[in-house]
C-alpha atoms as a PDB file:
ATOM      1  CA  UNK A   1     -41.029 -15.927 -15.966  1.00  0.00           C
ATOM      2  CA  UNK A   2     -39.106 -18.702 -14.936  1.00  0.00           C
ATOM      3  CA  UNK A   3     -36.052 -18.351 -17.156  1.00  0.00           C
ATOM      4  CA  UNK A   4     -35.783 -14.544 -15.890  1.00  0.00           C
ATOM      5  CA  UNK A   5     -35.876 -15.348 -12.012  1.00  0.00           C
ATOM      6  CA  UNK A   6     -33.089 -17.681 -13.036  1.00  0.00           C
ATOM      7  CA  UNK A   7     -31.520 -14.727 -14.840  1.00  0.00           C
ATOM      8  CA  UNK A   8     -31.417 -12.277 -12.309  1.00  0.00           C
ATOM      9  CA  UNK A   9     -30.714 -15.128  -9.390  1.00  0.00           C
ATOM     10  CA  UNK A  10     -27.691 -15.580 -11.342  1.00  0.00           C
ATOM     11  CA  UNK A  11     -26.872 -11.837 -11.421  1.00  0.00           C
ATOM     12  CA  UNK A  12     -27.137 -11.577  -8.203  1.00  0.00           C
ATOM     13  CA  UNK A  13     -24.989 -14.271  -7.460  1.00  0.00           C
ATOM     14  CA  UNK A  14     -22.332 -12.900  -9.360  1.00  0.00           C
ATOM     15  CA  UNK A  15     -22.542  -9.171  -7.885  1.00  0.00           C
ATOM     16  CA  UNK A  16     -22.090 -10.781  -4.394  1.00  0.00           C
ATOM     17  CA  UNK A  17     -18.840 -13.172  -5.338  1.00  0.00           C
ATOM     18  CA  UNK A  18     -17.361 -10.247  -6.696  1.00  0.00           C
ATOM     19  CA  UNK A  19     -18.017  -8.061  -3.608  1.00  0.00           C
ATOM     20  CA  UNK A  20     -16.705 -10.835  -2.239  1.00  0.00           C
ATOM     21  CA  UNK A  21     -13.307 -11.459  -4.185  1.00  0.00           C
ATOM     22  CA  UNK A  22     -12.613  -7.679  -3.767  1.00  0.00           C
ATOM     23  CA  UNK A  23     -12.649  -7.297  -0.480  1.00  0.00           C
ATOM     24  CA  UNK A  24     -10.466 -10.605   0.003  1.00  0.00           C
ATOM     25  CA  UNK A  25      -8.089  -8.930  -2.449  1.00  0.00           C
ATOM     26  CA  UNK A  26      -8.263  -5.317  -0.213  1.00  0.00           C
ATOM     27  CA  UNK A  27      -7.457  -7.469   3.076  1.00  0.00           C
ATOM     28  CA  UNK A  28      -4.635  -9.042   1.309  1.00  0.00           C
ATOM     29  CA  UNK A  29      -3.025  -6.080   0.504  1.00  0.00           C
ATOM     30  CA  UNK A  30      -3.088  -4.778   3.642  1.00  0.00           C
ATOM     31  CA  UNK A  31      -1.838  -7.804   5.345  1.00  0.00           C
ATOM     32  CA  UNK A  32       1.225  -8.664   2.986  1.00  0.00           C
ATOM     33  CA  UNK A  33       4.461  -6.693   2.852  1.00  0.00           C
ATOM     34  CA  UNK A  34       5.797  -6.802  -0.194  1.00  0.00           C
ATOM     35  CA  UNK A  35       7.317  -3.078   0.309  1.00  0.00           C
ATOM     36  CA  UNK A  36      10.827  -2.130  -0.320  1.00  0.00           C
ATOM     37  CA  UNK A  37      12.972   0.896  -0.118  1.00  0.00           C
ATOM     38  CA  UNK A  38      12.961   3.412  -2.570  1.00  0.00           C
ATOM     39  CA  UNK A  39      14.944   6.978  -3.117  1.00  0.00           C
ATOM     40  CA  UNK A  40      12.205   9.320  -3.968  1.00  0.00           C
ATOM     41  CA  UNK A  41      12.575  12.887  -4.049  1.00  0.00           C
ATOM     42  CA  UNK A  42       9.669  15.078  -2.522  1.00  0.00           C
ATOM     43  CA  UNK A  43       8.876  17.537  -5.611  1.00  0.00           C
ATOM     44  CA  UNK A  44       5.889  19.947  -5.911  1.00  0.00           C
ATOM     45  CA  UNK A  45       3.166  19.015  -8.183  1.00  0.00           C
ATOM     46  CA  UNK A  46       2.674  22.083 -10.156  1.00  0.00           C
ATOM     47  CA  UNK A  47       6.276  23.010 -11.285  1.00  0.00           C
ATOM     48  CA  UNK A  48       6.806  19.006 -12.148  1.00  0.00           C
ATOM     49  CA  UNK A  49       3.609  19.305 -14.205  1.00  0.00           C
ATOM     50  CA  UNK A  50       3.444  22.263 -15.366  1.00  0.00           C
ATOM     51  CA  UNK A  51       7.468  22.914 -16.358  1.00  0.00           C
ATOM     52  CA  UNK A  52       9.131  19.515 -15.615  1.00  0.00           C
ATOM     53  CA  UNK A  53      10.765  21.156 -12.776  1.00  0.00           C
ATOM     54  CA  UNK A  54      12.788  19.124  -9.955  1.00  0.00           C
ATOM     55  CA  UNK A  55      16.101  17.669  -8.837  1.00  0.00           C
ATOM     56  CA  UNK A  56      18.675  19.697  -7.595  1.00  0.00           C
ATOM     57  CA  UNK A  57      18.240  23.119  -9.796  1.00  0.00           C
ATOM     58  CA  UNK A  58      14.851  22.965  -8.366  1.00  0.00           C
ATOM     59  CA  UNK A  59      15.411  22.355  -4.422  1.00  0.00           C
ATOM     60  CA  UNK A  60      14.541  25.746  -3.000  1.00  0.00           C
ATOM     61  CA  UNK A  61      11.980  26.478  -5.288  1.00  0.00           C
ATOM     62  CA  UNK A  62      10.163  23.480  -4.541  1.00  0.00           C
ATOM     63  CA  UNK A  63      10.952  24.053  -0.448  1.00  0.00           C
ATOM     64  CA  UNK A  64       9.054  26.926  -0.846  1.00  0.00           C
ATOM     65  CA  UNK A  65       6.099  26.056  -2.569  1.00  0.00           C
ATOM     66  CA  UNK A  66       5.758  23.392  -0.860  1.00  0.00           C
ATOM     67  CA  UNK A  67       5.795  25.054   2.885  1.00  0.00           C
ATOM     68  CA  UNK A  68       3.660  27.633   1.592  1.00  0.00           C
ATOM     69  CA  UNK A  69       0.887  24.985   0.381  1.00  0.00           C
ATOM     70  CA  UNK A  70       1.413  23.762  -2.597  1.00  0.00           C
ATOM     71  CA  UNK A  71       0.746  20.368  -3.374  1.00  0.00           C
ATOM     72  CA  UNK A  72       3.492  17.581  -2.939  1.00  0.00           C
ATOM     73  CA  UNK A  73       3.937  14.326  -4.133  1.00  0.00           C
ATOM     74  CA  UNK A  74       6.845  11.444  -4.409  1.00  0.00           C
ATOM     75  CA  UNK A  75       9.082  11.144  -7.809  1.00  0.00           C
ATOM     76  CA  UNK A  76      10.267   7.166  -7.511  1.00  0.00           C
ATOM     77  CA  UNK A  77      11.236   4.914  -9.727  1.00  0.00           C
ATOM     78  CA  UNK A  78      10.226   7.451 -12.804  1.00  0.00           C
ATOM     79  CA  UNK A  79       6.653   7.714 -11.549  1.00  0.00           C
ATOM     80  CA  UNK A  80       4.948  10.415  -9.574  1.00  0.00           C
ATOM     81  CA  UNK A  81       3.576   8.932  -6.626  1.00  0.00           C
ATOM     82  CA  UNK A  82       1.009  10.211  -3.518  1.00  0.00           C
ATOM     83  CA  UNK A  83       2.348   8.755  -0.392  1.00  0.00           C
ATOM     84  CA  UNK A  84      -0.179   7.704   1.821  1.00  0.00           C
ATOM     85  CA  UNK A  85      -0.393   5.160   4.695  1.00  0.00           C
ATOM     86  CA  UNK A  86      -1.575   1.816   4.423  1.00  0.00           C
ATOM     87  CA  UNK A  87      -5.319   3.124   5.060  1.00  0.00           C
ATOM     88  CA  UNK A  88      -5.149   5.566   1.841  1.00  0.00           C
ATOM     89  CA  UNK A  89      -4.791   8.434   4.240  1.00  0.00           C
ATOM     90  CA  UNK A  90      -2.407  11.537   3.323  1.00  0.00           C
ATOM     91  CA  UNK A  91       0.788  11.799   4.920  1.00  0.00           C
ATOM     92  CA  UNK A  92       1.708  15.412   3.794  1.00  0.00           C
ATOM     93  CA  UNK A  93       3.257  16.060   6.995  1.00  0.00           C
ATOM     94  CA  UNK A  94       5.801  13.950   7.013  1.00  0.00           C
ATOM     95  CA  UNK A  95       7.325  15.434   4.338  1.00  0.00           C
ATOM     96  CA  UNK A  96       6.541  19.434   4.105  1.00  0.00           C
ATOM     97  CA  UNK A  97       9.791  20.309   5.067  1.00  0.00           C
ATOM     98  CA  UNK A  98      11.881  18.291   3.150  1.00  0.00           C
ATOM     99  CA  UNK A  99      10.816  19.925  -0.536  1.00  0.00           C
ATOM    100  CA  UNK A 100      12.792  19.400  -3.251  1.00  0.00           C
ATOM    101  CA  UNK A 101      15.157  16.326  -1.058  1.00  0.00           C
ATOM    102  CA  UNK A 102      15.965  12.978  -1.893  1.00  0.00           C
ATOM    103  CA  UNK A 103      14.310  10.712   0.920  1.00  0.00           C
ATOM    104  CA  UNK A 104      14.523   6.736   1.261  1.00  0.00           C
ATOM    105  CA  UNK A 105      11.002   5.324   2.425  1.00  0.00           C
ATOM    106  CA  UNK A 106       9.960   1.693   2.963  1.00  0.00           C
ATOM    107  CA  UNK A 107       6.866   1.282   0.707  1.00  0.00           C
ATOM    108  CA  UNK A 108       5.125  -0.175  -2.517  1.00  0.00           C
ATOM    109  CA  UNK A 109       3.884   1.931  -5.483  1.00  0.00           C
ATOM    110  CA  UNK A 110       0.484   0.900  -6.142  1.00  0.00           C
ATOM    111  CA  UNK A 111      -1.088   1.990  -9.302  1.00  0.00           C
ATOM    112  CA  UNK A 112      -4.748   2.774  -9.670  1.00  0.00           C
ATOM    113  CA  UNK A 113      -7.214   4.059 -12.542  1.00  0.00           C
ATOM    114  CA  UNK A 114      -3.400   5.729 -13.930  1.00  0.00           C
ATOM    115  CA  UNK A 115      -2.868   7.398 -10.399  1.00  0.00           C
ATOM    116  CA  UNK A 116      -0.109   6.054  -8.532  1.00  0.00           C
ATOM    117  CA  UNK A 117       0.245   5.472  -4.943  1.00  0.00           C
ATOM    118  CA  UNK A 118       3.051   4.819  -2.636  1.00  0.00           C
ATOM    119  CA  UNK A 119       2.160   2.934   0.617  1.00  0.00           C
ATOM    120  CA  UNK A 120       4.254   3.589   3.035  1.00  0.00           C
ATOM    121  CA  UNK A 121       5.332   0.353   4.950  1.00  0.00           C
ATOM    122  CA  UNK A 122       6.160   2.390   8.307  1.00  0.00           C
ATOM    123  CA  UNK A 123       3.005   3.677   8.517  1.00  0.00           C
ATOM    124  CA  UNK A 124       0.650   0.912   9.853  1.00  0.00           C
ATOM    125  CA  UNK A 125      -2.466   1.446  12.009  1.00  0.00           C
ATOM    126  CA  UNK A 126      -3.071   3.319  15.025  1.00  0.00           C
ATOM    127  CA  UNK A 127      -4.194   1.324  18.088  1.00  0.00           C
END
């Protein structure tokens, strides 16, 4: 009985630390800058995926799509990213009208569970 309270008081112990260390490592991120700028063009997700289609063959085809709904996303540094704001929330408005275009943003690619993310530098917290 005794070695099992010990068992599970160590469990617990280590489910709180690492509640703990992640949430240290979450504020972290959020509080240091370690964007940069990057030339990303603004393709839409289901021609890139589905054909390989972008760049500039591809500009008013992806305008389109794009203004008409279709899902967007950032091509930089080889990587298809979701640009979001330092909160994780969407930023699809930013750049609806500028399908298929090369854009420079201020940001860090962050890479999660093979999804990757570009947080946008310039777009820190509403007060």
């Amino acid at each position: 009985m005794k070695k099992a309270f010990v068992f599970g008081l160590g469990l617990a112990f280590l489910a709180v630390t690492g509640l703990v260390q992640a949430d240290e490592m979450k504020d972290k991120h959020l509080k240091e800058d370690h964007s940069k700028i990057l030339e990303c063009e603004v393709v839409d997700v289901a021609c890139y995926l589905g054909k390989g289609a972008h760049g500039p063959d591809h500009t008013a085809c992806a305008a389109k799509c794009i203004s008409e709904g279709g899902m967007l996303a950032l091509l930089c540094e080889g990587k298809l990213c979701v640009p979001v704001t330092p909160e994780f929330h969407q930023v699809r408005t930013r750049f609806v009208s500028k399908g298929g275009e090369k854009v420079k943003v201020r940001g860090n690619i962050v890479d999660k569970d093979g999804t990757h993310f570009l947080i946008l530098a310039d777009m820190g917290k509403k007060k």
